[in-house]
N, C-alpha and C. Protein backbone atom coordinates (compact mmCIF):
# COMPACT_ATOMS: atom_id res chain seq x y z
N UNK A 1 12.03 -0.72 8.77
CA UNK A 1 12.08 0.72 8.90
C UNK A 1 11.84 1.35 7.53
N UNK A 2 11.06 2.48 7.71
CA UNK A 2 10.82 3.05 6.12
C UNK A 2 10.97 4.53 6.49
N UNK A 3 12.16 5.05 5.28
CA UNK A 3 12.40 6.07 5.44
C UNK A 3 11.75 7.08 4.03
N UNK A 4 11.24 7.89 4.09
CA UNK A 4 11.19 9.20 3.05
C UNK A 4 12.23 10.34 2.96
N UNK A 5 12.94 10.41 2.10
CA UNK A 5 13.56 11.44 1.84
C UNK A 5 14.85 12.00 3.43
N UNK A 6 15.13 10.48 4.05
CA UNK A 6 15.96 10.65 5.14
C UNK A 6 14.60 10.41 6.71
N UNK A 7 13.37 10.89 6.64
CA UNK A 7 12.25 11.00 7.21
C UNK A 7 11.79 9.49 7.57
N UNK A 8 11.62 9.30 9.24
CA UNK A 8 11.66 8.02 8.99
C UNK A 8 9.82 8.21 9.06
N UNK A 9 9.36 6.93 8.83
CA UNK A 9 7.98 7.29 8.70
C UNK A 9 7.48 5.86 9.82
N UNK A 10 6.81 6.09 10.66
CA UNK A 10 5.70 5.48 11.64
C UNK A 10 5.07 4.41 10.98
N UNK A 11 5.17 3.58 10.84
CA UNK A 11 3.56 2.63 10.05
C UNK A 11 3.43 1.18 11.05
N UNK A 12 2.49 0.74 11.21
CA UNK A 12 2.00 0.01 11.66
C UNK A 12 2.77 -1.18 10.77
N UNK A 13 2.44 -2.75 11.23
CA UNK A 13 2.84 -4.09 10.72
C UNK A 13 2.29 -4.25 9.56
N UNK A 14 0.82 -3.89 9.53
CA UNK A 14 -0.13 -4.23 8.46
C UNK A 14 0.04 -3.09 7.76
N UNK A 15 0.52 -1.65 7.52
CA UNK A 15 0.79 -0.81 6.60
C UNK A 15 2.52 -1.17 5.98
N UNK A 16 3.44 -1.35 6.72
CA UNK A 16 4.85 -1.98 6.26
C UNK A 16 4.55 -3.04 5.20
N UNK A 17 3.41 -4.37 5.68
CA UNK A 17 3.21 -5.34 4.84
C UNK A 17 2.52 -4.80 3.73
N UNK A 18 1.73 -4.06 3.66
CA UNK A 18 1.21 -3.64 2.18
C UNK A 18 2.23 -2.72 1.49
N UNK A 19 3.45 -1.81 2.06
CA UNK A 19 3.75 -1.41 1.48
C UNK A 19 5.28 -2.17 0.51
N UNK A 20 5.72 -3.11 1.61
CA UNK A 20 6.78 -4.03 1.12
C UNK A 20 6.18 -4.57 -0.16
N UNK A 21 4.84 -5.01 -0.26
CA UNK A 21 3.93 -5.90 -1.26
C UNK A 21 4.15 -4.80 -2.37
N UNK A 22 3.74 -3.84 -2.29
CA UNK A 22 3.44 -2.99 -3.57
C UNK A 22 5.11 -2.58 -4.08
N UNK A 23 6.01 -2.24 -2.87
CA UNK A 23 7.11 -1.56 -3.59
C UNK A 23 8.00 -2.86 -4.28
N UNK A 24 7.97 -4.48 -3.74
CA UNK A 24 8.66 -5.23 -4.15
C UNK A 24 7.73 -5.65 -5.49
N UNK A 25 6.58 -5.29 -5.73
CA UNK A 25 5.99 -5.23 -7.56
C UNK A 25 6.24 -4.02 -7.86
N UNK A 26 6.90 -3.15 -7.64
CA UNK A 26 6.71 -1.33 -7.89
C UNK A 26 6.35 -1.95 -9.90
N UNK A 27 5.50 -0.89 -10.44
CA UNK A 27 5.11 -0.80 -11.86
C UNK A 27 4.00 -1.51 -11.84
N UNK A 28 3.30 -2.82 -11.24
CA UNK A 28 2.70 -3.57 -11.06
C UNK A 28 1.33 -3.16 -10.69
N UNK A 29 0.56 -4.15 -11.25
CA UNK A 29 -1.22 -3.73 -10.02
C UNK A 29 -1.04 -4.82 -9.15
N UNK A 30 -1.30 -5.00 -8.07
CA UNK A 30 -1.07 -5.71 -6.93
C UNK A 30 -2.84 -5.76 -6.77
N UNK A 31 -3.21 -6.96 -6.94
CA UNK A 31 -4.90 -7.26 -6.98
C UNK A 31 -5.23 -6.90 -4.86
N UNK A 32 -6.48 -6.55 -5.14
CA UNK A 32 -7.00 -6.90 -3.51
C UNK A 32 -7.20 -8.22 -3.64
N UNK A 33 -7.05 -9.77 -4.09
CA UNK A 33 -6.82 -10.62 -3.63
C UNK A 33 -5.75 -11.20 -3.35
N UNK A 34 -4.88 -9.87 -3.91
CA UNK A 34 -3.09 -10.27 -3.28
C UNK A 34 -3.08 -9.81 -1.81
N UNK A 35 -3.21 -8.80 -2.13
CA UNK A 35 -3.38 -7.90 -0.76
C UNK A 35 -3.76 -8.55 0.58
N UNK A 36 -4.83 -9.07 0.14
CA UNK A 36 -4.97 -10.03 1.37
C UNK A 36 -4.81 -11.16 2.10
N UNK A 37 -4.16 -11.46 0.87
CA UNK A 37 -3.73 -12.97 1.09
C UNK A 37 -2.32 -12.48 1.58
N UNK A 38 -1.38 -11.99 0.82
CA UNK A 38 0.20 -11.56 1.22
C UNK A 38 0.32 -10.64 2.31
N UNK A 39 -0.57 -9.80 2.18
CA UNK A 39 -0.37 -8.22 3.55
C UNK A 39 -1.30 -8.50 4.61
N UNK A 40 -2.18 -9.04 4.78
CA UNK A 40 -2.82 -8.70 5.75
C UNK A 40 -3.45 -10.71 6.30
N UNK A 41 -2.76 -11.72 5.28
CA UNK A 41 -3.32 -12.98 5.66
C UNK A 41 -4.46 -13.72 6.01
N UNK A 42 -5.59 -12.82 5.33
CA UNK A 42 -6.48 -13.02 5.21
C UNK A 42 -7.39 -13.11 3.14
N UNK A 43 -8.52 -13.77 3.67
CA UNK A 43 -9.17 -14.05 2.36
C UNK A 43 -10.42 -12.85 1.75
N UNK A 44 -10.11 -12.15 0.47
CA UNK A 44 -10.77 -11.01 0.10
C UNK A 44 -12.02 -11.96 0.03
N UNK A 45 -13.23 -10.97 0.68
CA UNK A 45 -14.93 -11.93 0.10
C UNK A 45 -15.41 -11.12 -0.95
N UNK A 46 -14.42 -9.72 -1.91
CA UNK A 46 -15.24 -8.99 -2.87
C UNK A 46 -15.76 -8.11 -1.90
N UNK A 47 -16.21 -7.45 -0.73
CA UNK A 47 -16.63 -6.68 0.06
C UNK A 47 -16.47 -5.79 0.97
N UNK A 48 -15.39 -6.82 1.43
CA UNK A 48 -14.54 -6.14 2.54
C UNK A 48 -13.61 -4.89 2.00
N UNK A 49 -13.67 -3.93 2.76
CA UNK A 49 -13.30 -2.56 2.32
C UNK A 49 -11.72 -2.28 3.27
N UNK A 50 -11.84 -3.28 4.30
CA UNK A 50 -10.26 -3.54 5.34
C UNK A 50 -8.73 -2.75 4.33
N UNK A 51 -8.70 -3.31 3.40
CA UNK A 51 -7.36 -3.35 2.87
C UNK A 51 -6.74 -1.86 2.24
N UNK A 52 -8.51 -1.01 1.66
CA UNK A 52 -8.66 0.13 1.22
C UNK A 52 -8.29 1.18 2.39
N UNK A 53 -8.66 0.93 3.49
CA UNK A 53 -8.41 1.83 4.62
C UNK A 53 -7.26 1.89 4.64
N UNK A 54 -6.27 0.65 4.90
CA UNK A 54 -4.99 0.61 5.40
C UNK A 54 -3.63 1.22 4.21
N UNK A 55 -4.38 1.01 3.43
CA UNK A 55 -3.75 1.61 1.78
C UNK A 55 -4.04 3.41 2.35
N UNK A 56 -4.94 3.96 2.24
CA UNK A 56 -5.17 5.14 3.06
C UNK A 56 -4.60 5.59 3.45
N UNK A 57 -4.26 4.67 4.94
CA UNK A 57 -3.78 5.29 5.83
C UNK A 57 -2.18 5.51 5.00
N UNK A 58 -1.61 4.52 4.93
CA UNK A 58 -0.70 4.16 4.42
C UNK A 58 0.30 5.53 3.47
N UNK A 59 -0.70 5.46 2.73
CA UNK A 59 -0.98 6.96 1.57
C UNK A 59 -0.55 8.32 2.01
N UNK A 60 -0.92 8.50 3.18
CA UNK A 60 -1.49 9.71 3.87
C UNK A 60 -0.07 9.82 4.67
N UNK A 61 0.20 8.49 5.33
CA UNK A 61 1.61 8.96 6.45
C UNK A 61 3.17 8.66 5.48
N UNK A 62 3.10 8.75 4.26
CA UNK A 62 4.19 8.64 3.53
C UNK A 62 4.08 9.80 2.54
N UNK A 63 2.76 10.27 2.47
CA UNK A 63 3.16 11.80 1.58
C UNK A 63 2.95 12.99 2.65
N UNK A 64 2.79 12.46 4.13
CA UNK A 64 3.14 13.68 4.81
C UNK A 64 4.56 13.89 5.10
N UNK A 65 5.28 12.70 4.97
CA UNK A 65 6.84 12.75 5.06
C UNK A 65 7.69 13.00 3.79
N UNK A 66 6.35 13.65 2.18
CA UNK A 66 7.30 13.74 1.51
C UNK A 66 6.91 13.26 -0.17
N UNK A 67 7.07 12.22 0.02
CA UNK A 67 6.24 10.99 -0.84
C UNK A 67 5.24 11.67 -1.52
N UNK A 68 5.42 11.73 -3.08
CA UNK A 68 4.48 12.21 -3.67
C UNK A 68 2.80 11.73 -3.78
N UNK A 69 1.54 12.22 -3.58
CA UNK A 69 0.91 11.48 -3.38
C UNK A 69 0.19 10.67 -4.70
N UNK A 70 1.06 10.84 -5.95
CA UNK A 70 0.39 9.74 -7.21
C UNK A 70 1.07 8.27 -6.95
N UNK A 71 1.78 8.74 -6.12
CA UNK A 71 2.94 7.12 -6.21
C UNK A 71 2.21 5.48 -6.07
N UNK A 72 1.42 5.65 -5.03
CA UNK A 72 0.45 4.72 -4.44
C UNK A 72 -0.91 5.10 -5.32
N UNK A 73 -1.07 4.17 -6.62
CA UNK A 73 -2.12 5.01 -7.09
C UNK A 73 -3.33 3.72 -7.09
N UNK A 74 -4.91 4.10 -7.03
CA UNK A 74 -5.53 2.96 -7.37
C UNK A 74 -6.07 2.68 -8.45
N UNK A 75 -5.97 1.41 -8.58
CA UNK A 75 -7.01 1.05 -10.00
C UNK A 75 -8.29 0.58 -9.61
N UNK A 76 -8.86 0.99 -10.15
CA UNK A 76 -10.46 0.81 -9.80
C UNK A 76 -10.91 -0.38 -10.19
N UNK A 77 -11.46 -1.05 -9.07
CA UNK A 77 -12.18 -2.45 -9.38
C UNK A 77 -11.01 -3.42 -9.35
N UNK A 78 -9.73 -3.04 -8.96
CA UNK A 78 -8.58 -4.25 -9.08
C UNK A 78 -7.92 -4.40 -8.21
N UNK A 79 -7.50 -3.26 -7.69
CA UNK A 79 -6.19 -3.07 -6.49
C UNK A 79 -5.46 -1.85 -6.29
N UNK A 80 -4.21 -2.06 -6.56
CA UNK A 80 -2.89 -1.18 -5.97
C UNK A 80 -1.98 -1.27 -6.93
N UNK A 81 -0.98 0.29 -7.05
CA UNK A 81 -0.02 -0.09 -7.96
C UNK A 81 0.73 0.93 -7.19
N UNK A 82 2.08 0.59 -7.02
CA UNK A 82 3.05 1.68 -6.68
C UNK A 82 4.16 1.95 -7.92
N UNK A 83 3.93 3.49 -8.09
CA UNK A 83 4.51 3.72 -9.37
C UNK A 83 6.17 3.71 -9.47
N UNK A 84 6.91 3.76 -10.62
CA UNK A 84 8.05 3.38 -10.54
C UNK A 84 8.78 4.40 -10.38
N UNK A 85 9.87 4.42 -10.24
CA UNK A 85 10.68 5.87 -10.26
C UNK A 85 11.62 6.07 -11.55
């Protein structure tokens, strides 16, 4: 269950797993070959754009409940980082 600010928030299996991934590195870049291997159990080929969507989505239904939207920020060409508090 993931709550914002008391707000519980909706997410799918595969958005919970990316977000457990990023908040249990919170400060961290979390590579897209983590990402896929840990959140979604699959192997990055460098192409696949899968993991970017779900980060998205992800993004989108936690700063409508609140959640600032720099928190989930990307690094370009690497991955994911969820910022610290």
């Amino acid at each position: 269950e993931v709550r914002v600010g008391g707000k519980l928030v909706d997410l799918t299996g595969v958005e919970f797993n990316l977000l457990w991934l990023l908040a249990s590195r919170a400060g961290d870049v979390v590579t897209r070959d983590e990402l896929y291997a840990e959140a979604l159990g699959a192997r990055y080929d460098g192409l696949d754009r899968g993991a970017d969507i779900h980060v998205s989505r992800l993004r989108r239904k936690v700063t409508d409940a609140g959640l600032d939207a720099n928190e989930i920020k990307s690094i370009r060409g690497t991955g994911y980082l969820l910022a610290r508090r």
